[in-house]
Protein backbone atom coordinates (compact mmCIF):
# COMPACT_ATOMS: atom_id res chain seq x y z
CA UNK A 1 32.01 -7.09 -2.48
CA UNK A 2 28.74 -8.21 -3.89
CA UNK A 3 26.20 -8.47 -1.31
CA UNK A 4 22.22 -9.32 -1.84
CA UNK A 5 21.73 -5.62 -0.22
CA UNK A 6 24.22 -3.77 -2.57
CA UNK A 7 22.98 -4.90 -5.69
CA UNK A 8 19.53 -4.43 -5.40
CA UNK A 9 17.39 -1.83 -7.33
CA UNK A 10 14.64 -1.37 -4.22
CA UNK A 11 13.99 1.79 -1.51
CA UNK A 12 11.68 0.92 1.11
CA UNK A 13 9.79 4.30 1.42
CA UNK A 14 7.40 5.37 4.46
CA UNK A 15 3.69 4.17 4.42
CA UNK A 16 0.88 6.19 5.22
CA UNK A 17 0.05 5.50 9.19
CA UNK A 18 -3.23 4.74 9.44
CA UNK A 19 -4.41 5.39 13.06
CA UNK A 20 -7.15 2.90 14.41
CA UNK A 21 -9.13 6.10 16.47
CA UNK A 22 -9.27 9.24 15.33
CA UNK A 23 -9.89 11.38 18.04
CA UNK A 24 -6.34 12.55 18.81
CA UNK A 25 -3.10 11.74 17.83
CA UNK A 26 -1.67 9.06 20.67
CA UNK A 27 -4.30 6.24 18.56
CA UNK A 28 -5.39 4.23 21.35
CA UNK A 29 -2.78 2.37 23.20
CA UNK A 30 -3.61 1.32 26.49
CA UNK A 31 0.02 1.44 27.91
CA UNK A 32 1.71 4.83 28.11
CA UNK A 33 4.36 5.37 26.09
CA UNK A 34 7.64 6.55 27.90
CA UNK A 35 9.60 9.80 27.65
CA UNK A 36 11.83 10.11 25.28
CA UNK A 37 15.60 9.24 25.94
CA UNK A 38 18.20 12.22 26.86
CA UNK A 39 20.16 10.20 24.98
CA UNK A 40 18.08 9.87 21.58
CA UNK A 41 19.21 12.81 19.07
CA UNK A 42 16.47 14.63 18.04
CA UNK A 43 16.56 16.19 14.57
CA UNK A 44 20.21 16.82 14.78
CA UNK A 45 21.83 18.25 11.84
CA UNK A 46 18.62 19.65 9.64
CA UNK A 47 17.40 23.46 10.55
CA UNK A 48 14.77 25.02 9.83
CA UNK A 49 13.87 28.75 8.54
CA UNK A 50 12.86 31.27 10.79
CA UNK A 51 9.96 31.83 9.11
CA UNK A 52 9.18 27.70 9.02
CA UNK A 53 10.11 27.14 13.24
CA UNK A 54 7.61 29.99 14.12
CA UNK A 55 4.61 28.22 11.75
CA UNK A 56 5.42 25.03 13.24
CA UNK A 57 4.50 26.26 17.19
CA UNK A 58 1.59 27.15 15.96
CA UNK A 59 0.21 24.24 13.92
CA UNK A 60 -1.72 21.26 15.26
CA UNK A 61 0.63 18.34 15.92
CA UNK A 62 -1.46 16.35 13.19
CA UNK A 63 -0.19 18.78 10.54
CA UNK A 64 2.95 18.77 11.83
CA UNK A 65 3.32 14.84 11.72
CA UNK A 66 1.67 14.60 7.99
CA UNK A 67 4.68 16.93 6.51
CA UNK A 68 7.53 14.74 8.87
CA UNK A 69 5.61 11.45 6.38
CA UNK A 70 6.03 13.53 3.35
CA UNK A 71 9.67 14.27 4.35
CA UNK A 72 10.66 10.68 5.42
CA UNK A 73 9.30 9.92 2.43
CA UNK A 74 11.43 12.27 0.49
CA UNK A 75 14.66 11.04 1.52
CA UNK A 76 14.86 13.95 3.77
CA UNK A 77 14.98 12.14 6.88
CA UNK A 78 16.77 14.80 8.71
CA UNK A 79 13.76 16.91 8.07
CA UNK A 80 11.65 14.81 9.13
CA UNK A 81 12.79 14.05 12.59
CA UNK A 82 12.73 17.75 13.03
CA UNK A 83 8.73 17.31 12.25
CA UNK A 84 8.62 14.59 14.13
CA UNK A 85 9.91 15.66 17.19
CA UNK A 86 8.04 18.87 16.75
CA UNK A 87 4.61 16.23 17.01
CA UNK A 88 6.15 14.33 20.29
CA UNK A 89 6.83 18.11 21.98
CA UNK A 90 2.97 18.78 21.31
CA UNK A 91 1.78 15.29 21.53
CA UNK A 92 4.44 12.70 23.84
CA UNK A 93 1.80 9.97 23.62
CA UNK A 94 1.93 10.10 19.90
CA UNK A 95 2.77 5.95 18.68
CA UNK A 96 2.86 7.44 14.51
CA UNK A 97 5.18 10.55 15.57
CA UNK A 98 7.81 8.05 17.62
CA UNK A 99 7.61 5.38 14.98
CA UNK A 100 8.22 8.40 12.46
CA UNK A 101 11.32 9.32 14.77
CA UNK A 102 12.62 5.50 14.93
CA UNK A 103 11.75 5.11 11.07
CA UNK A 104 14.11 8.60 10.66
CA UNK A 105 16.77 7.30 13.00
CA UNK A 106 16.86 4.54 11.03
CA UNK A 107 17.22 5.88 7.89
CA UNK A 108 19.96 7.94 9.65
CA UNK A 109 21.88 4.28 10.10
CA UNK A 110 21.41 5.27 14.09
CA UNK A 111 19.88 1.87 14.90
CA UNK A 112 20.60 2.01 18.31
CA UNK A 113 18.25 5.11 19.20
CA UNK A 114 15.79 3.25 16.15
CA UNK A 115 15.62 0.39 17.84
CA UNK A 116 14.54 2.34 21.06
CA UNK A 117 12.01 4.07 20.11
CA UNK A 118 11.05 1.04 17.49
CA UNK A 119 10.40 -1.30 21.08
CA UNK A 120 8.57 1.37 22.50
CA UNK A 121 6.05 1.64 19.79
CA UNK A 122 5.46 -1.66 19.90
CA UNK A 123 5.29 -1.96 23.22
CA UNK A 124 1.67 -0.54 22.95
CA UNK A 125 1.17 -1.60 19.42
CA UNK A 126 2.63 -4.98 18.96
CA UNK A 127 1.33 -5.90 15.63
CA UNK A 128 1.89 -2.78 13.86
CA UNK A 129 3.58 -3.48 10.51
CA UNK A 130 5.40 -0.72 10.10
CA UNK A 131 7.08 -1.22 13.79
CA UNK A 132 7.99 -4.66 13.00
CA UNK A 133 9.31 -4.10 9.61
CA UNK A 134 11.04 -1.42 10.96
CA UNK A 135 13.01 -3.82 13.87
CA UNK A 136 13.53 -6.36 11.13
CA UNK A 137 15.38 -4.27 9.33
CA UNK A 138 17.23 -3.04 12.51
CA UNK A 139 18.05 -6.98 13.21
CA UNK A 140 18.56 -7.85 9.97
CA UNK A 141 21.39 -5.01 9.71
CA UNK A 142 23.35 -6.25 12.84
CA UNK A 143 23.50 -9.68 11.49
CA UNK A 144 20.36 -11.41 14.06
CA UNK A 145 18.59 -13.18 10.74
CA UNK A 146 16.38 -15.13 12.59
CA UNK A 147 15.22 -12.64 14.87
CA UNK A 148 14.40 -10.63 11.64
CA UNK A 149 12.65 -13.19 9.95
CA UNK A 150 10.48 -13.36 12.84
CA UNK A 151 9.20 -9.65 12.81
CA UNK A 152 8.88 -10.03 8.79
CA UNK A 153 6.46 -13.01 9.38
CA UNK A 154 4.67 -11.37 11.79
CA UNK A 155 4.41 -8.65 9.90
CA UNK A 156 3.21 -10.11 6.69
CA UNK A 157 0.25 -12.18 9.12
CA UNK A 158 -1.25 -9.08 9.14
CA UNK A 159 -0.51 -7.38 5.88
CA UNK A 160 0.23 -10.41 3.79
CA UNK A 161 0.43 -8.46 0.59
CA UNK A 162 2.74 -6.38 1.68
CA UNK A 163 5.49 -5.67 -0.89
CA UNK A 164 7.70 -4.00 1.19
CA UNK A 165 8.03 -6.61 3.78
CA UNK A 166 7.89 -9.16 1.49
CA UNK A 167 11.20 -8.13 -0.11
CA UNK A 168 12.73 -7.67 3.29
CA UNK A 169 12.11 -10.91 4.39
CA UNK A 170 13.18 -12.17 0.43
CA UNK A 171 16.06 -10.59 0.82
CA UNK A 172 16.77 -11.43 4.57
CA UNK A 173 17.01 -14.94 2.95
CA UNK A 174 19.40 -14.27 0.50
CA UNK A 175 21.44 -13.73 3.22
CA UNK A 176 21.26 -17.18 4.30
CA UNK A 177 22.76 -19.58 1.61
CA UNK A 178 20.68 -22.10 3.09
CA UNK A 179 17.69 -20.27 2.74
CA UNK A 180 17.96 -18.88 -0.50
CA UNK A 181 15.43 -20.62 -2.07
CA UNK A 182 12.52 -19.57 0.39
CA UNK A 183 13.07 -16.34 -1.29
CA UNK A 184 12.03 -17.33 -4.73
CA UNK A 185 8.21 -17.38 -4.04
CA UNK A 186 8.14 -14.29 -2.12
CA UNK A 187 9.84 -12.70 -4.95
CA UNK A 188 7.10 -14.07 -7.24
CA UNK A 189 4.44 -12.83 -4.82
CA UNK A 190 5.56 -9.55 -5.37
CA UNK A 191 6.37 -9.39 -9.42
CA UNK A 192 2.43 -10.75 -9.09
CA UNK A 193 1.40 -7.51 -7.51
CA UNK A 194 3.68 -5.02 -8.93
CA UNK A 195 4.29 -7.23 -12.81
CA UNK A 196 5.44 -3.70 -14.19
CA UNK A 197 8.65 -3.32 -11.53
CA UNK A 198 12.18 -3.43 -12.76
CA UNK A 199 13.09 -3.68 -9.11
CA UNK A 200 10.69 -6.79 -8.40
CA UNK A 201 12.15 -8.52 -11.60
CA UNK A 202 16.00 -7.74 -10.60
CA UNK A 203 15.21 -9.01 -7.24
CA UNK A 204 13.91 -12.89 -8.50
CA UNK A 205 16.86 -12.47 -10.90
CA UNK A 206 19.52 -11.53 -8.41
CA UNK A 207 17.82 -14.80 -6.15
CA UNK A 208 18.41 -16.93 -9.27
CA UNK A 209 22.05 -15.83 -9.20
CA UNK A 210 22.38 -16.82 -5.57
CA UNK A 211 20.78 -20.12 -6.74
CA UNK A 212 23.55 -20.88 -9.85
CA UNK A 213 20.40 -20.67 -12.11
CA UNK A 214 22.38 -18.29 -14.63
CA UNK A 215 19.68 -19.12 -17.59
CA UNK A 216 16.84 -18.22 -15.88
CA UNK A 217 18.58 -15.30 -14.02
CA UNK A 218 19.82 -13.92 -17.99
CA UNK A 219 16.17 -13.98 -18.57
CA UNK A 220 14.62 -11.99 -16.11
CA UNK A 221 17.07 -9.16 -15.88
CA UNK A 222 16.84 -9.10 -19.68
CA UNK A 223 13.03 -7.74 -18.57
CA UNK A 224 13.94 -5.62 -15.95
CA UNK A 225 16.65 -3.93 -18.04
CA UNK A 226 14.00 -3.74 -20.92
CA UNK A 227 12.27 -1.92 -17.94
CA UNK A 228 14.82 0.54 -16.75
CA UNK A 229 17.43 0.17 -19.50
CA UNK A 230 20.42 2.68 -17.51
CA UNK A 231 19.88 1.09 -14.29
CA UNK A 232 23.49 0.41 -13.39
CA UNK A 233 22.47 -2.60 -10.60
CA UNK A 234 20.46 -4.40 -13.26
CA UNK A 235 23.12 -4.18 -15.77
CA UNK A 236 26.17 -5.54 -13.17
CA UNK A 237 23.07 -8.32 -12.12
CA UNK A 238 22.83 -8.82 -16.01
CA UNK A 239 26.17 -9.22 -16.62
CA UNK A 240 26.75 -11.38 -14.38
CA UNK A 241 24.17 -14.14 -15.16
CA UNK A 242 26.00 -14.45 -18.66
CA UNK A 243 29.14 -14.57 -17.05
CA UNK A 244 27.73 -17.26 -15.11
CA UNK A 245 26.19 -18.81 -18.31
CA UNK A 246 30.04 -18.88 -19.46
CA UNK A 247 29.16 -16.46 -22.20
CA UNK A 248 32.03 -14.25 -21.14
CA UNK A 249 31.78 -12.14 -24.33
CA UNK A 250 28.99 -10.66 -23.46
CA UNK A 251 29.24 -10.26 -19.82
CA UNK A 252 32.53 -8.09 -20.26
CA UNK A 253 30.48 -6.27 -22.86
CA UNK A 254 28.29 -5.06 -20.31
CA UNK A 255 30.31 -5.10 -17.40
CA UNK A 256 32.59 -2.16 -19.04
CA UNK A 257 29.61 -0.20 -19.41
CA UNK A 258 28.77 -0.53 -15.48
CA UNK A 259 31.52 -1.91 -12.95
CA UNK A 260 34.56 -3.13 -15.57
CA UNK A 261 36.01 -6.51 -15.42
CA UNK A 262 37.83 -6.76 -12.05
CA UNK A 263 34.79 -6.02 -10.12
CA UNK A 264 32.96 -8.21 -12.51
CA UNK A 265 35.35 -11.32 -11.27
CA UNK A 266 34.90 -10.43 -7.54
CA UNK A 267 31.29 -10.45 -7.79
CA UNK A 268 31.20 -13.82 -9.77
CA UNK A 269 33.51 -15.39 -7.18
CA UNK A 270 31.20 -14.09 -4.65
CA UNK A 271 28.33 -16.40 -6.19
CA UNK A 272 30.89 -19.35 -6.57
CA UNK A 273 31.28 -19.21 -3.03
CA UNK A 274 27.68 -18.78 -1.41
CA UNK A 275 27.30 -22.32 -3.89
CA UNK A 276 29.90 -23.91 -2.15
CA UNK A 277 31.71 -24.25 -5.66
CA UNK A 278 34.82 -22.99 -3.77
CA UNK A 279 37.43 -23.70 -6.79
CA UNK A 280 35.70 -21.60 -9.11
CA UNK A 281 35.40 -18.92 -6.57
CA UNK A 282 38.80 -18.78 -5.62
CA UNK A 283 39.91 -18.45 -9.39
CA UNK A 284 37.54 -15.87 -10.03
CA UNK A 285 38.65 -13.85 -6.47
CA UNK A 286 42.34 -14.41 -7.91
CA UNK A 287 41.28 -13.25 -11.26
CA UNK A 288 40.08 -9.81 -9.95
CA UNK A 289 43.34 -9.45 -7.87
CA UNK A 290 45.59 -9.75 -11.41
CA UNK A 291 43.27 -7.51 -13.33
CA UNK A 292 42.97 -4.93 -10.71
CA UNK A 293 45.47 -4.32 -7.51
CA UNK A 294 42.47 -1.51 -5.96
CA UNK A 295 41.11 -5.08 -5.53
CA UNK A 296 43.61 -6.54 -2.95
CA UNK A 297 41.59 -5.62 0.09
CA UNK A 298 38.06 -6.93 -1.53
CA UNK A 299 38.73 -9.94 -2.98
CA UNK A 300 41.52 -10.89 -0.56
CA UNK A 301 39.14 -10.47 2.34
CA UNK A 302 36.81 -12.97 0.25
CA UNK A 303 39.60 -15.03 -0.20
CA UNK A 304 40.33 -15.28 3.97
CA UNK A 305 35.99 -15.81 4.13
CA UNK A 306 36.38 -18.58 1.54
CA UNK A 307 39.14 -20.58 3.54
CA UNK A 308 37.09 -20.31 6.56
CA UNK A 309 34.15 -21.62 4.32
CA UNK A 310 36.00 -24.37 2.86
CA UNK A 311 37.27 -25.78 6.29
CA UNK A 312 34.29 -25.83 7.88
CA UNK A 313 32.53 -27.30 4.84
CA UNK A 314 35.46 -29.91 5.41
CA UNK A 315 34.56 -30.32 9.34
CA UNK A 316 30.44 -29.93 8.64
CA UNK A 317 30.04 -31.91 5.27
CA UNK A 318 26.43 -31.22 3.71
């Protein structure tokens, strides 16, 4: 099924951690942080050489932190909680070395053990950005929108140009069909800071999709692609808009290069029905089913979400 997470071309990476003091490694909280859980896995499943664990005891725990931020960064989040809970052994008052642990965790899809040591770190730093975008994410995942939308605003207060959490909470409110269009600006906001992005342009267009604004969406993925001309998300976003457009052509065109027609037809019925345009949807859900039977389970669970849609649309008129 389309989603506004699947289809995006973005990767929120780790930021540099920029302590207020300098003079060790905790920063300067005033509150102690607590032990770490029994229960919180630390570094399971990544290893380290021989050679690597015996350098490690003997660097200083600010080394050791820096190369668990160049791992996170990486991808290699395995890796990195290994670094990271190498720091917290040397240093348990470290706030960047837990919040490099919850930012691992998370990347890990462990949210419950994220979320832990997320609250803790801002339990002594409550307006850290990183913390909060972090437990955004975390709520946004488990499906408590507003909750996330909270810790993205507070975020952006203090870091207000902040591309990363300005596409989190964008995309927070694609999730919302109601909302959808409070993501257009912040969208903007961040093509304005980063105008060269492919990902920033297939964002706004994937928003106009959400919004039925197929012209506008054809467009700006026309730039993105023009951008990053392989990129398979661009190209099924693409695709879609001129499906939208009714130039069906040209969407099939394209959509046989990237996800072929029956997934096309699922994900067009999937933007029928976040518009309410629940005929349309339905014959685009049932056109995916006839082209493709791997479909059945897809677009006949969108089918059963588009019933429930329609009746309560029925009992709750706009």
């Amino acid at each position: 099924m389309l989603t506004p997470c699947s289809n995006r071309f973005i990767s929120i990476i780790a930021l540099s951690i920029v302590a207020a003091c300098t003079l060790c490694l905790s920063g300067c909280a005033k509150n102690k942080l607590p032990p770490i859980r029994a229960d919180i896995p630390l570094a399971s499943g990544a290893q380290l050489s021989p050679d690597e664990s015996r350098r490690m005891e003997n660097l200083p725990a600010e080394e050791v932190l820096q190369r668990g931020k160049l791992a996170l960064a990486s991808g290699d989040y395995r890796l990195a909680a290994v670094y990271f809970s190498t720091a917290l052994a040397k240093e348990p008052q470290s706030v960047p070395a837990r919040l490099g642990l919850g930012q691992a965790a998370l990347a890990a899809g462990d949210y419950n053990s994220a979320r832990t040591l997320i609250d803790e770190v801002l339990s002594v730093e409550p307006d850290s950005v990183l913390a909060l975008t972090a437990r955004g994410r975390i709520l946004s995942a488990s499906g408590q929108l507003d909750s996330a939308i909270a810790d993205f605003t507070h975020a952006l207060q203090k870091a207000p140009d902040n591309t990363a959490v300005l596409t989190e909470l964008a995309m927070t409110f694609d999730r919302m069909p109601e909302r959808v269009v409070e993501a257009e600006p912040l969208y903007r906001k961040v093509l304005e800071l980063n105008p060269d992005s492919a990902a920033a342009r297939n964002n706004l267009g994937f928003n106009y999709l959400l919004q039925g604004r197929a012209e506008e969406a054809v467009t700006i993925l026309s730039g993105a692609l023009a951008l990053d001309t392989k990129n398979p998300r661009i190209l099924a976003n693409l695709a879609t808009a001129y499906l939208l457009k009714g130039d069906k052509g040209k969407a099939l065109q394209i959509f046989r290069q990237t996800v072929g027609e029956a997934e096309a037809y699922n994900n067009v019925g999937y933007l029928y029905m976040t518009q309410r345009r629940w005929d349309e949807a339905e014959s685009s859900f049932r056109k995916a089913l006839e082209l493709s039977p791997r479909y059945y389970v897809r677009a006949g669970a969108n089918l059963e979400r588009l019933q429930e849609l329609r009746v309560a649309a029925k009992e709750k008129p706009l």
